[in-house]
PDB file of N, CA and C in Angstrom:
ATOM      1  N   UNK A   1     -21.690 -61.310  23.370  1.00  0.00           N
ATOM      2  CA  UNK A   1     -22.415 -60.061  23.493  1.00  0.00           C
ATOM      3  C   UNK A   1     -21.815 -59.236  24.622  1.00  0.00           C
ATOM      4  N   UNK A   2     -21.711 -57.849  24.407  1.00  0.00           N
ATOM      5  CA  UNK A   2     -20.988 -56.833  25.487  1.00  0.00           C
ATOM      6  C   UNK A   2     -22.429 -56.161  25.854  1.00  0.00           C
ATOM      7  N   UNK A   3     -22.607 -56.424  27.456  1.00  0.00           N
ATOM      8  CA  UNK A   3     -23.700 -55.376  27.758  1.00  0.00           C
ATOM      9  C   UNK A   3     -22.396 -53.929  28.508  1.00  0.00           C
ATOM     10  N   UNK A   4     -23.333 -52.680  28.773  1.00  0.00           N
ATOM     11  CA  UNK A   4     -22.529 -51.413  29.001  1.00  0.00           C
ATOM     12  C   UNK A   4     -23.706 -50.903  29.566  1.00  0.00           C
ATOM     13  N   UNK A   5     -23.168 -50.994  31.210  1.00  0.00           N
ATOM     14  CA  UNK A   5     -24.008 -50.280  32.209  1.00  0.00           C
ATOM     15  C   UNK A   5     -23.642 -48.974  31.992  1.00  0.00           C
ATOM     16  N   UNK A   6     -25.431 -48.622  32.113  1.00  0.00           N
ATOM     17  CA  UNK A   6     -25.186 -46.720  32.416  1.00  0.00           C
ATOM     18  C   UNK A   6     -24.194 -46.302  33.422  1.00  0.00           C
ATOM     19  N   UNK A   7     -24.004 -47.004  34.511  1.00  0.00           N
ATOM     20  CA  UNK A   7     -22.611 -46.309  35.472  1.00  0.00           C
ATOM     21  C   UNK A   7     -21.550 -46.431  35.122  1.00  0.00           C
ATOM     22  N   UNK A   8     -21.492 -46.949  33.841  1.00  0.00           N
ATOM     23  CA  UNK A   8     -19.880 -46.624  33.362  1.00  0.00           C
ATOM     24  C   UNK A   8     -19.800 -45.954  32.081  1.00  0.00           C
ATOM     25  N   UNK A   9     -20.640 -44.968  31.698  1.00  0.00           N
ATOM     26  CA  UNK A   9     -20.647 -43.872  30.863  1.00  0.00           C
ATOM     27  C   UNK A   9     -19.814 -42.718  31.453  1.00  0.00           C
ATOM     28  N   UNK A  10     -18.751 -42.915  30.916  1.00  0.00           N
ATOM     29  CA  UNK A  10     -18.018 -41.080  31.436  1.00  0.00           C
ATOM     30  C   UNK A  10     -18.559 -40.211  30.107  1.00  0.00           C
ATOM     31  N   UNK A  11     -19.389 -39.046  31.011  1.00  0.00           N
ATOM     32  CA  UNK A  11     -19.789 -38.471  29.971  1.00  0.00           C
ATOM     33  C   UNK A  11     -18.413 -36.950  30.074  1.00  0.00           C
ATOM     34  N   UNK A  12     -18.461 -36.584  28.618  1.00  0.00           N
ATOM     35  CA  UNK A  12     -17.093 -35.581  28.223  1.00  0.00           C
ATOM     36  C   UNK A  12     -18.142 -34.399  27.537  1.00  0.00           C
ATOM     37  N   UNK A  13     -17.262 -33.259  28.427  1.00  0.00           N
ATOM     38  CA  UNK A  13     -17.815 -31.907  27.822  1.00  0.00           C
ATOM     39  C   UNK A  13     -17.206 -31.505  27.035  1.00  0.00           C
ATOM     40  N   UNK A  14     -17.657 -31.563  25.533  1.00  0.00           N
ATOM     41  CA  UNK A  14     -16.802 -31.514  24.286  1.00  0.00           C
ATOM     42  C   UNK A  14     -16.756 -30.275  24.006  1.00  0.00           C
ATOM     43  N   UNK A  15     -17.335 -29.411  24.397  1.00  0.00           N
ATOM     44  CA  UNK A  15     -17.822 -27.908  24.043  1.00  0.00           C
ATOM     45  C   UNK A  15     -18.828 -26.990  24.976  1.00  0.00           C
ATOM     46  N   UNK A  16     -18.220 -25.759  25.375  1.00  0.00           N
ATOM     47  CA  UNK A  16     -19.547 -25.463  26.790  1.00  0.00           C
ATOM     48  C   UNK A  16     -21.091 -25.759  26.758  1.00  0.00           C
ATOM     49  N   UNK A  17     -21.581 -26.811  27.819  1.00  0.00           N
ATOM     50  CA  UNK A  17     -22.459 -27.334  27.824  1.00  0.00           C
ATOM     51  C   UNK A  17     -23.137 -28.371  26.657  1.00  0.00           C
ATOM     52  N   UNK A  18     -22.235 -28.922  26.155  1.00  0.00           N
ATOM     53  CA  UNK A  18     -22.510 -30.274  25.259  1.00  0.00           C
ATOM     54  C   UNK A  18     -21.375 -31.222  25.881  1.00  0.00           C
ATOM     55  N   UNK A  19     -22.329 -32.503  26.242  1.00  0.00           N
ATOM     56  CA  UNK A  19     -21.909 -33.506  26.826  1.00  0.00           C
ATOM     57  C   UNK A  19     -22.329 -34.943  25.843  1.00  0.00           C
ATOM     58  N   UNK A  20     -21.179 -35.550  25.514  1.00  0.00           N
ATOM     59  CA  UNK A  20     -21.036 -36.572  25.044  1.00  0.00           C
ATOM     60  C   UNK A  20     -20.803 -38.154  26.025  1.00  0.00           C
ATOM     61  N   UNK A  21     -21.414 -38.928  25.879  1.00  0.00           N
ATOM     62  CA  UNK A  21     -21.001 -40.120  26.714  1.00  0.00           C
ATOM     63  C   UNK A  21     -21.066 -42.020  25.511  1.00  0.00           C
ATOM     64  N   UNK A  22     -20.044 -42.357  25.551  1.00  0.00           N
ATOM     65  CA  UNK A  22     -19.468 -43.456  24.896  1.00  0.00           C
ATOM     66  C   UNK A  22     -20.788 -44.059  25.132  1.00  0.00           C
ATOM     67  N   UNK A  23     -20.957 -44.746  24.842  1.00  0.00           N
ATOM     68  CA  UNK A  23     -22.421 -45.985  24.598  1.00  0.00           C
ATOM     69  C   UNK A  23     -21.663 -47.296  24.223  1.00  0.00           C
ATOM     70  N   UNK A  24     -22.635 -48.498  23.847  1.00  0.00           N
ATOM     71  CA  UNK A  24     -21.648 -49.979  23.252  1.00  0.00           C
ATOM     72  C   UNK A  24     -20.670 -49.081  22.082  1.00  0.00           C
ATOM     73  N   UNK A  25     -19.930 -50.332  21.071  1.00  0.00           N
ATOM     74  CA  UNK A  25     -19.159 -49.831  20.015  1.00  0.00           C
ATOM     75  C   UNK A  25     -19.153 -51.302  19.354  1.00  0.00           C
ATOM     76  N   UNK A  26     -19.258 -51.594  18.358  1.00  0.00           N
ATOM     77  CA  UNK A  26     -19.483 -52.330  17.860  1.00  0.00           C
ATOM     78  C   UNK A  26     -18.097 -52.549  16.541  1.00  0.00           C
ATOM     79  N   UNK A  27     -17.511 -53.295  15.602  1.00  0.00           N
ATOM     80  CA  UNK A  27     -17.113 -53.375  14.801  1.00  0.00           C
ATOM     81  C   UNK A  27     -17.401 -52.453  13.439  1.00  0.00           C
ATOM     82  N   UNK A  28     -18.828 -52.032  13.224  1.00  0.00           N
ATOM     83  CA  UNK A  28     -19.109 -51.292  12.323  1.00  0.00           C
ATOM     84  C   UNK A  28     -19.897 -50.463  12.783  1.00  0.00           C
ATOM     85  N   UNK A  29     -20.334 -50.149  13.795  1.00  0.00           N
ATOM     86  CA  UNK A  29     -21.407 -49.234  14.249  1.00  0.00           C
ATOM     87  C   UNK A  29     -20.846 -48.851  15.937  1.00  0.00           C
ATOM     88  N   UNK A  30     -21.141 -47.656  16.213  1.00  0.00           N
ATOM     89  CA  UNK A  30     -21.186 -47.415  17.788  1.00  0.00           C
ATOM     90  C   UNK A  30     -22.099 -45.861  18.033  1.00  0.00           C
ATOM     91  N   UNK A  31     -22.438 -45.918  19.042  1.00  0.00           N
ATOM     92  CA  UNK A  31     -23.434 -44.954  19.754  1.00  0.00           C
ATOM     93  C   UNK A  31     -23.494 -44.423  20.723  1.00  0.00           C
ATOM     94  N   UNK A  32     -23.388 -43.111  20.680  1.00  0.00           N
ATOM     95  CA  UNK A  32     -23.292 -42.066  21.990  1.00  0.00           C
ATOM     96  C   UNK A  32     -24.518 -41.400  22.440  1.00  0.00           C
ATOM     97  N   UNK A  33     -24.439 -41.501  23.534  1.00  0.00           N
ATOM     98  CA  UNK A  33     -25.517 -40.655  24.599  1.00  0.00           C
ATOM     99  C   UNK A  33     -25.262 -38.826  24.034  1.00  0.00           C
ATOM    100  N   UNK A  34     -26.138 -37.953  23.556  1.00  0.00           N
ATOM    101  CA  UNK A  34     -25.799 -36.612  23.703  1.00  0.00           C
ATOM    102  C   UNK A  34     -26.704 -35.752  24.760  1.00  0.00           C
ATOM    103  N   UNK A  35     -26.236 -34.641  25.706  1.00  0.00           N
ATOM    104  CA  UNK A  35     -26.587 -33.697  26.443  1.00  0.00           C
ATOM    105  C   UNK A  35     -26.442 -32.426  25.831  1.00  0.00           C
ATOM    106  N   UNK A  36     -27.457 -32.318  25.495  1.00  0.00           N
ATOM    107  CA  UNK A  36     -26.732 -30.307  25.263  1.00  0.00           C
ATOM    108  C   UNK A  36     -27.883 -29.067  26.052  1.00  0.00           C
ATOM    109  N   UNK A  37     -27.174 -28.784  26.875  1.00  0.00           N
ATOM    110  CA  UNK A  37     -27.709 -27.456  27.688  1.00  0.00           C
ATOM    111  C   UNK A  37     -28.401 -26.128  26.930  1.00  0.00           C
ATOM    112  N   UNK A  38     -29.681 -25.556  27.241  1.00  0.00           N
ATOM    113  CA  UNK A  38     -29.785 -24.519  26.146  1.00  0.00           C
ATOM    114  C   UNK A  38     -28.524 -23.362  26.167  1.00  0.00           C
ATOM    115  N   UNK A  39     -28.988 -23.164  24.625  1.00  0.00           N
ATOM    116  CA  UNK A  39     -27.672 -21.761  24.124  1.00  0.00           C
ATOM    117  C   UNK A  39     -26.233 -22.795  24.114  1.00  0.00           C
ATOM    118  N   UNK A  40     -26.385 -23.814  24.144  1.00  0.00           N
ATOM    119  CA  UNK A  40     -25.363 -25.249  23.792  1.00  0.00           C
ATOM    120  C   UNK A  40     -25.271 -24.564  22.219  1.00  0.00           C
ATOM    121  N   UNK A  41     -23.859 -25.251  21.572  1.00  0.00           N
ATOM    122  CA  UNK A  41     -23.507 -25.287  20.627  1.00  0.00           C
ATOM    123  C   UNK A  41     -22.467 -26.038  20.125  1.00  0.00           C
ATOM    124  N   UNK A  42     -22.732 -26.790  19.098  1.00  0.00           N
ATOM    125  CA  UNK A  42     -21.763 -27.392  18.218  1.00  0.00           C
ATOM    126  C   UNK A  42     -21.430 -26.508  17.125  1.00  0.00           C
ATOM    127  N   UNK A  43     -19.946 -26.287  17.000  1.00  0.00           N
ATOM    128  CA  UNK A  43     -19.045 -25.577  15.427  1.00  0.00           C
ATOM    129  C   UNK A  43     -19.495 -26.515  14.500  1.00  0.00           C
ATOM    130  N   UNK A  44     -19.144 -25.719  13.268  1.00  0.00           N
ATOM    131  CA  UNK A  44     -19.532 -26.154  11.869  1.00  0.00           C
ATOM    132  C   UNK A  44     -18.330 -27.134  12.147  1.00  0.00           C
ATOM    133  N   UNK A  45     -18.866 -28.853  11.413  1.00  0.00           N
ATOM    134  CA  UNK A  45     -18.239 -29.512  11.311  1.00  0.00           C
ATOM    135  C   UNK A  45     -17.708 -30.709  10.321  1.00  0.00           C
ATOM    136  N   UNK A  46     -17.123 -31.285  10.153  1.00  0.00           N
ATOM    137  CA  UNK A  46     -17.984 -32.754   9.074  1.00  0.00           C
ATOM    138  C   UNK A  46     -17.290 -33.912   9.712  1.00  0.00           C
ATOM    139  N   UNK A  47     -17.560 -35.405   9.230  1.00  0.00           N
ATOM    140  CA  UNK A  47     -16.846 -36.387   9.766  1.00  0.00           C
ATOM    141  C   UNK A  47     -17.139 -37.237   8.102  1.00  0.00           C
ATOM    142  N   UNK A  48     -16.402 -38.548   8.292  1.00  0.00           N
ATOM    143  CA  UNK A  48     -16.512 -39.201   7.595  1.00  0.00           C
ATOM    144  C   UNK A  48     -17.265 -40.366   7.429  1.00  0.00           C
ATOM    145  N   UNK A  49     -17.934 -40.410   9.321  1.00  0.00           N
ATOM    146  CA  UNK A  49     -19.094 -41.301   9.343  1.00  0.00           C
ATOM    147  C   UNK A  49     -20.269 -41.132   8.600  1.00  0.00           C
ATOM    148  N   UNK A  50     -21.022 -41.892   8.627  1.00  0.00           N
ATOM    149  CA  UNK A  50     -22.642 -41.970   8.875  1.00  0.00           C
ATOM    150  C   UNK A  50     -22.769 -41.646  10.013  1.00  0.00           C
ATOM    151  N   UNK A  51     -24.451 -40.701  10.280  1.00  0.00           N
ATOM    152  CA  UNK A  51     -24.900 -40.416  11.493  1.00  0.00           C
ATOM    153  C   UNK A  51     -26.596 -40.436  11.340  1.00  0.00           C
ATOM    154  N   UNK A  52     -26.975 -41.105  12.249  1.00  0.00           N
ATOM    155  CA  UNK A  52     -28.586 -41.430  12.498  1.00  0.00           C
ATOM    156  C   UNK A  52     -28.549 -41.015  14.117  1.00  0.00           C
ATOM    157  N   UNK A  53     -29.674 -40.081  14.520  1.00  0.00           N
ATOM    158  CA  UNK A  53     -29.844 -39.849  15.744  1.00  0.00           C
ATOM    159  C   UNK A  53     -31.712 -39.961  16.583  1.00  0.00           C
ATOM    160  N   UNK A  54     -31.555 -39.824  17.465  1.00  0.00           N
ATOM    161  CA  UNK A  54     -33.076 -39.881  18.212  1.00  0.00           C
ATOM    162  C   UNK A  54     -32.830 -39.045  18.815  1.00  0.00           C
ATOM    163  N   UNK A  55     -34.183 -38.058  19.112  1.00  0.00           N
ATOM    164  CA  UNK A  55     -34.685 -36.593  19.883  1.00  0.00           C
ATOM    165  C   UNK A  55     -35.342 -37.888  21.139  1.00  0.00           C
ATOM    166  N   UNK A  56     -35.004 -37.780  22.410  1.00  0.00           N
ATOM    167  CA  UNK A  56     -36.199 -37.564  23.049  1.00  0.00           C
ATOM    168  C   UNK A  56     -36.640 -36.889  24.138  1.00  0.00           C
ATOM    169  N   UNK A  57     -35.335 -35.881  24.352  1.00  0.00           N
ATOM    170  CA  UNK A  57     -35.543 -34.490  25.431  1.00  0.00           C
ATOM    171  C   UNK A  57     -35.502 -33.625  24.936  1.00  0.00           C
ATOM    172  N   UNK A  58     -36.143 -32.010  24.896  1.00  0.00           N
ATOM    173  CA  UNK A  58     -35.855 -31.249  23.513  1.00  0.00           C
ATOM    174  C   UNK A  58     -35.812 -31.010  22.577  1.00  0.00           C
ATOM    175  N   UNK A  59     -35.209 -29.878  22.454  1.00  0.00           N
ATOM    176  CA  UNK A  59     -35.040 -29.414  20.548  1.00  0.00           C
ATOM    177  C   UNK A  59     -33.382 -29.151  20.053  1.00  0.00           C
ATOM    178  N   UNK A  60     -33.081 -29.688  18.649  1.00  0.00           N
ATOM    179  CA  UNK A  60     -31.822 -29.572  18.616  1.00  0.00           C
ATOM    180  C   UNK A  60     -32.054 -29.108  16.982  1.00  0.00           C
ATOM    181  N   UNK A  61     -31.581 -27.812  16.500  1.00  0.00           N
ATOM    182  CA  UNK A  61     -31.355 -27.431  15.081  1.00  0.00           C
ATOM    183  C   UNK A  61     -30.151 -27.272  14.847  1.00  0.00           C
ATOM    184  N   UNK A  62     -29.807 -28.081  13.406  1.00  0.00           N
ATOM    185  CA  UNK A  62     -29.079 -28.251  12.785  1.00  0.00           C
ATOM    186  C   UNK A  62     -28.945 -27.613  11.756  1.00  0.00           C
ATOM    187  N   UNK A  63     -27.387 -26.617  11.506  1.00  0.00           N
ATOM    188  CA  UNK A  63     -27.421 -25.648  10.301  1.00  0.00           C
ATOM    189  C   UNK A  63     -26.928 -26.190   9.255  1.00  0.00           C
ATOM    190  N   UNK A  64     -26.853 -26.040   8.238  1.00  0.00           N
ATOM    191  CA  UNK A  64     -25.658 -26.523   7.187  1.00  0.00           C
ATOM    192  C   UNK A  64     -24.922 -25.376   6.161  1.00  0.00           C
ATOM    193  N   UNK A  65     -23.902 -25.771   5.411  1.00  0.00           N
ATOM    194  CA  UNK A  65     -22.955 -24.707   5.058  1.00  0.00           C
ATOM    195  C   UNK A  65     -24.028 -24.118   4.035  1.00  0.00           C
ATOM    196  N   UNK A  66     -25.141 -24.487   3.492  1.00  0.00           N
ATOM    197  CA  UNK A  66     -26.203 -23.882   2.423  1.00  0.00           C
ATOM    198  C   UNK A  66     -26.955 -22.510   2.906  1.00  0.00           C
ATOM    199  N   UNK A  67     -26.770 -22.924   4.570  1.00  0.00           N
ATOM    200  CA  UNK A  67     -27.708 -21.721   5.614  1.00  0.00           C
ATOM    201  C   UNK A  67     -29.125 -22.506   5.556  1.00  0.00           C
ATOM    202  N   UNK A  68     -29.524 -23.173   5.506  1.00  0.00           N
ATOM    203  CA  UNK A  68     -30.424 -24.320   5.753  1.00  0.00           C
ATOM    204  C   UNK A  68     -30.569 -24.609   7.553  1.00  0.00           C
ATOM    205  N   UNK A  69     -31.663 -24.900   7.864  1.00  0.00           N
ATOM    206  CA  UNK A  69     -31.688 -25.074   9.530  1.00  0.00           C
ATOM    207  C   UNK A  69     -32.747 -26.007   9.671  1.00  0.00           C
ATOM    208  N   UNK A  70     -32.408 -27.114  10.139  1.00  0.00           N
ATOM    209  CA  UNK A  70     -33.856 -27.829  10.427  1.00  0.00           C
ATOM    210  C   UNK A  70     -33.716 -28.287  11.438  1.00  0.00           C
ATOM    211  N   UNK A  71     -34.906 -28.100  12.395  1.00  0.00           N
ATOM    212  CA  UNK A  71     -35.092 -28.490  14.118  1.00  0.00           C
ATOM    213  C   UNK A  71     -35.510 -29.430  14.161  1.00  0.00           C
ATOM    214  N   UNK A  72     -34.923 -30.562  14.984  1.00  0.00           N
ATOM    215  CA  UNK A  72     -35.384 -31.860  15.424  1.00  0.00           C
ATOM    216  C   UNK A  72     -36.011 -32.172  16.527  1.00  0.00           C
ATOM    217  N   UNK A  73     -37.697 -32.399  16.762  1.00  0.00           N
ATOM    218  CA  UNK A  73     -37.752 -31.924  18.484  1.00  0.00           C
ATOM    219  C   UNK A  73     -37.844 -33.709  18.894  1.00  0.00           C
ATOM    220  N   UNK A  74     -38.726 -33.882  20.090  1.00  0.00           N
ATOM    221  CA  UNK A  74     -38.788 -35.307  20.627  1.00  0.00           C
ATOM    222  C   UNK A  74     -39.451 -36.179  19.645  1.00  0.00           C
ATOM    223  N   UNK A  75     -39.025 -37.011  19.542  1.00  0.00           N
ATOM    224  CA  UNK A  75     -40.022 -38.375  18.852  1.00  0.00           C
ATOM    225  C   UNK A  75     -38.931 -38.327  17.764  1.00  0.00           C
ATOM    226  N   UNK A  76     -38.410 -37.442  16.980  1.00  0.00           N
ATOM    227  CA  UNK A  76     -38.411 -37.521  15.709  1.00  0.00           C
ATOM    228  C   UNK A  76     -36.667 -38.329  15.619  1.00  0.00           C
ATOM    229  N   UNK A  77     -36.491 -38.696  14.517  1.00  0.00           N
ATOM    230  CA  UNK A  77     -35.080 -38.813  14.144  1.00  0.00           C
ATOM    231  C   UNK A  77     -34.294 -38.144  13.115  1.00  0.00           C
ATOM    232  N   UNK A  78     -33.137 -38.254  12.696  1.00  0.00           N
ATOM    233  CA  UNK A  78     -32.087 -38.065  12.031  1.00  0.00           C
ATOM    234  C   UNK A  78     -31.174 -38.257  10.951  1.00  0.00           C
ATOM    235  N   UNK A  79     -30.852 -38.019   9.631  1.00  0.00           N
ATOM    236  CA  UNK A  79     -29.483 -38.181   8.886  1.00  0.00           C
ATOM    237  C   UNK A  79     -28.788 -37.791   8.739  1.00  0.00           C
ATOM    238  N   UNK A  80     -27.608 -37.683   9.200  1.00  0.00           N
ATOM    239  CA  UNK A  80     -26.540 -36.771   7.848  1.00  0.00           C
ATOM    240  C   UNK A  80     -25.637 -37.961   7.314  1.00  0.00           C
ATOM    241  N   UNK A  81     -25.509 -37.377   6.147  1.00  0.00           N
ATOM    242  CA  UNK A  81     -24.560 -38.415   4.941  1.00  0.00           C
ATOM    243  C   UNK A  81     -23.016 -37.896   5.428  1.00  0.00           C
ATOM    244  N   UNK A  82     -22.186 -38.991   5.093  1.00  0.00           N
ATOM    245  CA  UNK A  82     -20.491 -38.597   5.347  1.00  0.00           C
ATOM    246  C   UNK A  82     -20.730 -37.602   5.052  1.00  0.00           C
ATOM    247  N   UNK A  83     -19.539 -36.634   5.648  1.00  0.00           N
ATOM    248  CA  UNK A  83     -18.792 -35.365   4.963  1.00  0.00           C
ATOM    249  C   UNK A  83     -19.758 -34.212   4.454  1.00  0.00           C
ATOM    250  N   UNK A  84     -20.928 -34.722   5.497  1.00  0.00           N
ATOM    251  CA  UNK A  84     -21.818 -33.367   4.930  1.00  0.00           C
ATOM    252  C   UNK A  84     -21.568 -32.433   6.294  1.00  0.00           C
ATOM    253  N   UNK A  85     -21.167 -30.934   5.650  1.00  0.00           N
ATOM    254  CA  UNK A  85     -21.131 -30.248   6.911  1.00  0.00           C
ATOM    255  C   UNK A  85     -21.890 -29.348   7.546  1.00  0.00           C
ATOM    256  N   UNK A  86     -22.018 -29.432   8.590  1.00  0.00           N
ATOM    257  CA  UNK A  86     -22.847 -29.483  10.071  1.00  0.00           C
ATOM    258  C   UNK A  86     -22.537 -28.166  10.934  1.00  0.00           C
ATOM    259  N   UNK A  87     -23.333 -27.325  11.628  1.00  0.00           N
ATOM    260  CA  UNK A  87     -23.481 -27.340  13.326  1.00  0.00           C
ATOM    261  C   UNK A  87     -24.702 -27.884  14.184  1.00  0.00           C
ATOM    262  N   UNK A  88     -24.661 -27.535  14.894  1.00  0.00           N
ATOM    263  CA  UNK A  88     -25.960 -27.947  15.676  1.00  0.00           C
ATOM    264  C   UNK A  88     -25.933 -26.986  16.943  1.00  0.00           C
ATOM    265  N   UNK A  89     -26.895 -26.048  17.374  1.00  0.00           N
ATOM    266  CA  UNK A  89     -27.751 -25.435  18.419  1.00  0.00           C
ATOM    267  C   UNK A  89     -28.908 -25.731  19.199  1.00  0.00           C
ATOM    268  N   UNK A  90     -28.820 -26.057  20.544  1.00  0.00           N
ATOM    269  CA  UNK A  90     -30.446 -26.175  21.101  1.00  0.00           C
ATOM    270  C   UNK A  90     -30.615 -24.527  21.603  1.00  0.00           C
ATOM    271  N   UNK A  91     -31.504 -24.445  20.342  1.00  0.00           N
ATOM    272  CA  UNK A  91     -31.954 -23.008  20.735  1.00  0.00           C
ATOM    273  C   UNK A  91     -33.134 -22.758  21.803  1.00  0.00           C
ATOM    274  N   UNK A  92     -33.686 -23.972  22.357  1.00  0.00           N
ATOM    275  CA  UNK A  92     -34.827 -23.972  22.852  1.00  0.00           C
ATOM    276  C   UNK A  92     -34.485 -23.627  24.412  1.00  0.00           C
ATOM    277  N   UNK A  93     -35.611 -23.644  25.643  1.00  0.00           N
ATOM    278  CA  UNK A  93     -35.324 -23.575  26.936  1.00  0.00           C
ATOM    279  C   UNK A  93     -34.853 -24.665  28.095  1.00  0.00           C
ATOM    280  N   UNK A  94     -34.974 -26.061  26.803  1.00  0.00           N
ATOM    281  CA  UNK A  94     -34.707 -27.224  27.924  1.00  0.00           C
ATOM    282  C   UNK A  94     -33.953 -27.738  26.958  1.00  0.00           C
ATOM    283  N   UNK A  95     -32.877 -28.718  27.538  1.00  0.00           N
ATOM    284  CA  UNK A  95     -32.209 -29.797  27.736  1.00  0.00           C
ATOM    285  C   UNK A  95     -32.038 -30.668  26.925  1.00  0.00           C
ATOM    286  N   UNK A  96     -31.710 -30.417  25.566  1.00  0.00           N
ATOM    287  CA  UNK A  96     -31.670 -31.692  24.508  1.00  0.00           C
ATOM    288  C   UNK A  96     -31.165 -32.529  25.034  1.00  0.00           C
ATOM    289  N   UNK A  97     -31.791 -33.922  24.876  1.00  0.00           N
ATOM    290  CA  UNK A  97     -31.047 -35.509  25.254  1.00  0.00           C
ATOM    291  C   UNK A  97     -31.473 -36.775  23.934  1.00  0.00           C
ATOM    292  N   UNK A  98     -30.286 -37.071  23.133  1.00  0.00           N
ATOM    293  CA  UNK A  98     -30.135 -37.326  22.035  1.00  0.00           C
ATOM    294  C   UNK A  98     -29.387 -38.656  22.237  1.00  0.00           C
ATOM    295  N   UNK A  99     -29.842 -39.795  21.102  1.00  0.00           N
ATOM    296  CA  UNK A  99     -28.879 -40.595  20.565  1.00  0.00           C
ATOM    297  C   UNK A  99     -28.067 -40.659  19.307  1.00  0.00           C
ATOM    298  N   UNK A 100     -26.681 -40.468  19.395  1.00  0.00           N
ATOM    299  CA  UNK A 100     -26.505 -40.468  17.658  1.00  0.00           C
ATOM    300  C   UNK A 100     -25.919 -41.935  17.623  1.00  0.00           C
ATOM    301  N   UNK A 101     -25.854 -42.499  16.200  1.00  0.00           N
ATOM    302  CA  UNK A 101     -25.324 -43.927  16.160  1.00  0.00           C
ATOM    303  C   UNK A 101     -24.641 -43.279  15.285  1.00  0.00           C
ATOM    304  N   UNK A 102     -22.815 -43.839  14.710  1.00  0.00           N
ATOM    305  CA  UNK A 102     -21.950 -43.536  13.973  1.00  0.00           C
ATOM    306  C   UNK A 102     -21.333 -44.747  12.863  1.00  0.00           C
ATOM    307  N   UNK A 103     -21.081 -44.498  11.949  1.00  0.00           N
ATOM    308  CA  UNK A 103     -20.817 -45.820  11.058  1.00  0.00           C
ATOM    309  C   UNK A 103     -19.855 -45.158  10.203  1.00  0.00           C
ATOM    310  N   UNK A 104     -18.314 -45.296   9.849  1.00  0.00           N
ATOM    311  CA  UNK A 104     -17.920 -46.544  10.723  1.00  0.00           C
ATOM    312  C   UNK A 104     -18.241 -45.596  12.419  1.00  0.00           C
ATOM    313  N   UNK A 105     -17.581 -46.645  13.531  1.00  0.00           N
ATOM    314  CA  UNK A 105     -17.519 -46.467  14.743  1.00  0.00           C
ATOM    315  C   UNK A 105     -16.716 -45.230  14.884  1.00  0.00           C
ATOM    316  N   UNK A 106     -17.219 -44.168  15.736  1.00  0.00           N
ATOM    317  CA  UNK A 106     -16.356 -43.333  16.604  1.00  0.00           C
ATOM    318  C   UNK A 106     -16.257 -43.153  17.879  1.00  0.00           C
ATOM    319  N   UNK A 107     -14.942 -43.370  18.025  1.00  0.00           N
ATOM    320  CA  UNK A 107     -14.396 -44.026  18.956  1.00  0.00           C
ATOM    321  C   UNK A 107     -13.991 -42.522  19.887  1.00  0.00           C
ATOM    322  N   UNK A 108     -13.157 -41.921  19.575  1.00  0.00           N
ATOM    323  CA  UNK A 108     -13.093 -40.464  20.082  1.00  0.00           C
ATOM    324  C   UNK A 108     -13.788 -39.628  20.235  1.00  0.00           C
ATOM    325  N   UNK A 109     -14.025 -39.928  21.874  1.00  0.00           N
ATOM    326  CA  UNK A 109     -15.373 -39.219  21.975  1.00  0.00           C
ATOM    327  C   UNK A 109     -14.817 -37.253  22.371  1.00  0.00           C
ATOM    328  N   UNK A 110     -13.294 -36.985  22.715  1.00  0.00           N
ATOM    329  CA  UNK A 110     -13.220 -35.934  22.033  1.00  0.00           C
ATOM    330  C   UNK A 110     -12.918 -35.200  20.454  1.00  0.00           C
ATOM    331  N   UNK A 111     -13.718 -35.871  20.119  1.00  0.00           N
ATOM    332  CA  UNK A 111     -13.720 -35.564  18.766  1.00  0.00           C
ATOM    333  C   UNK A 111     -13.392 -34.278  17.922  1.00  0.00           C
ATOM    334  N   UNK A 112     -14.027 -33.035  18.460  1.00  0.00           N
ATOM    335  CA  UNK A 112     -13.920 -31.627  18.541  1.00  0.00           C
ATOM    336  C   UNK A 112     -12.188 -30.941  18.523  1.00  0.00           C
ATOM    337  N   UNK A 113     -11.347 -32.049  19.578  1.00  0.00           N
ATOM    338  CA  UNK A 113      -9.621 -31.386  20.027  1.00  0.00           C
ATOM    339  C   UNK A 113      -9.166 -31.109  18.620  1.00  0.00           C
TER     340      UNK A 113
END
């Protein structure tokens, strides 16, 4: 078993005011810490993972290429299927703080370059 102290999270600013930080990584699964500052933004995107996430600071809405928007606030969780494409905005006044889990593992946590 690998434990992964919080003091060795380098967290990476993937995009102004969205902060990503590595979490364990597993063989088929791994999981990142997310920060996003309000008026934060993620570009339209897709990956080839699976993605399951947890709200539990904030609000984080997610657009899709349909023009579809659905806000995720605290408590709640997350899907997107592979290759479905994405942005994401915290349009709100505080501090989204998020878990996403990735399957397979992503490993590049600048993912965005």
């Amino acid at each position: 078993m690998d434990v992964v102290q919080d003091d060795a999270f380098d967290e990476v600013e993937v995009e102004p005011g969205v902060y990503l930080a590595q979490l364990a990584a597993g063989e088929e699964m791994s999981i990142q810490q997310v920060r996003m500052e309000p008026g934060a933004r993620v570009p339209e995107h897709s990956h080839h993972h699976e993605q399951v996430g947890f709200v539990y600071e904030g609000e984080v809405t997610f657009i899709f290429d349909s023009g579809e928007s659905v806000t995720v606030s605290p408590g709640e969780s997350y899907s997107l299927e592979s290759n479905e494409i994405h942005a994401a905005e915290n349009r709100g006044d505080d501090r989204l703080r998020a878990i996403d889990v990735f399957s397979p593992p992503r490993l590049d946590i600048n993912w965005l370059d």
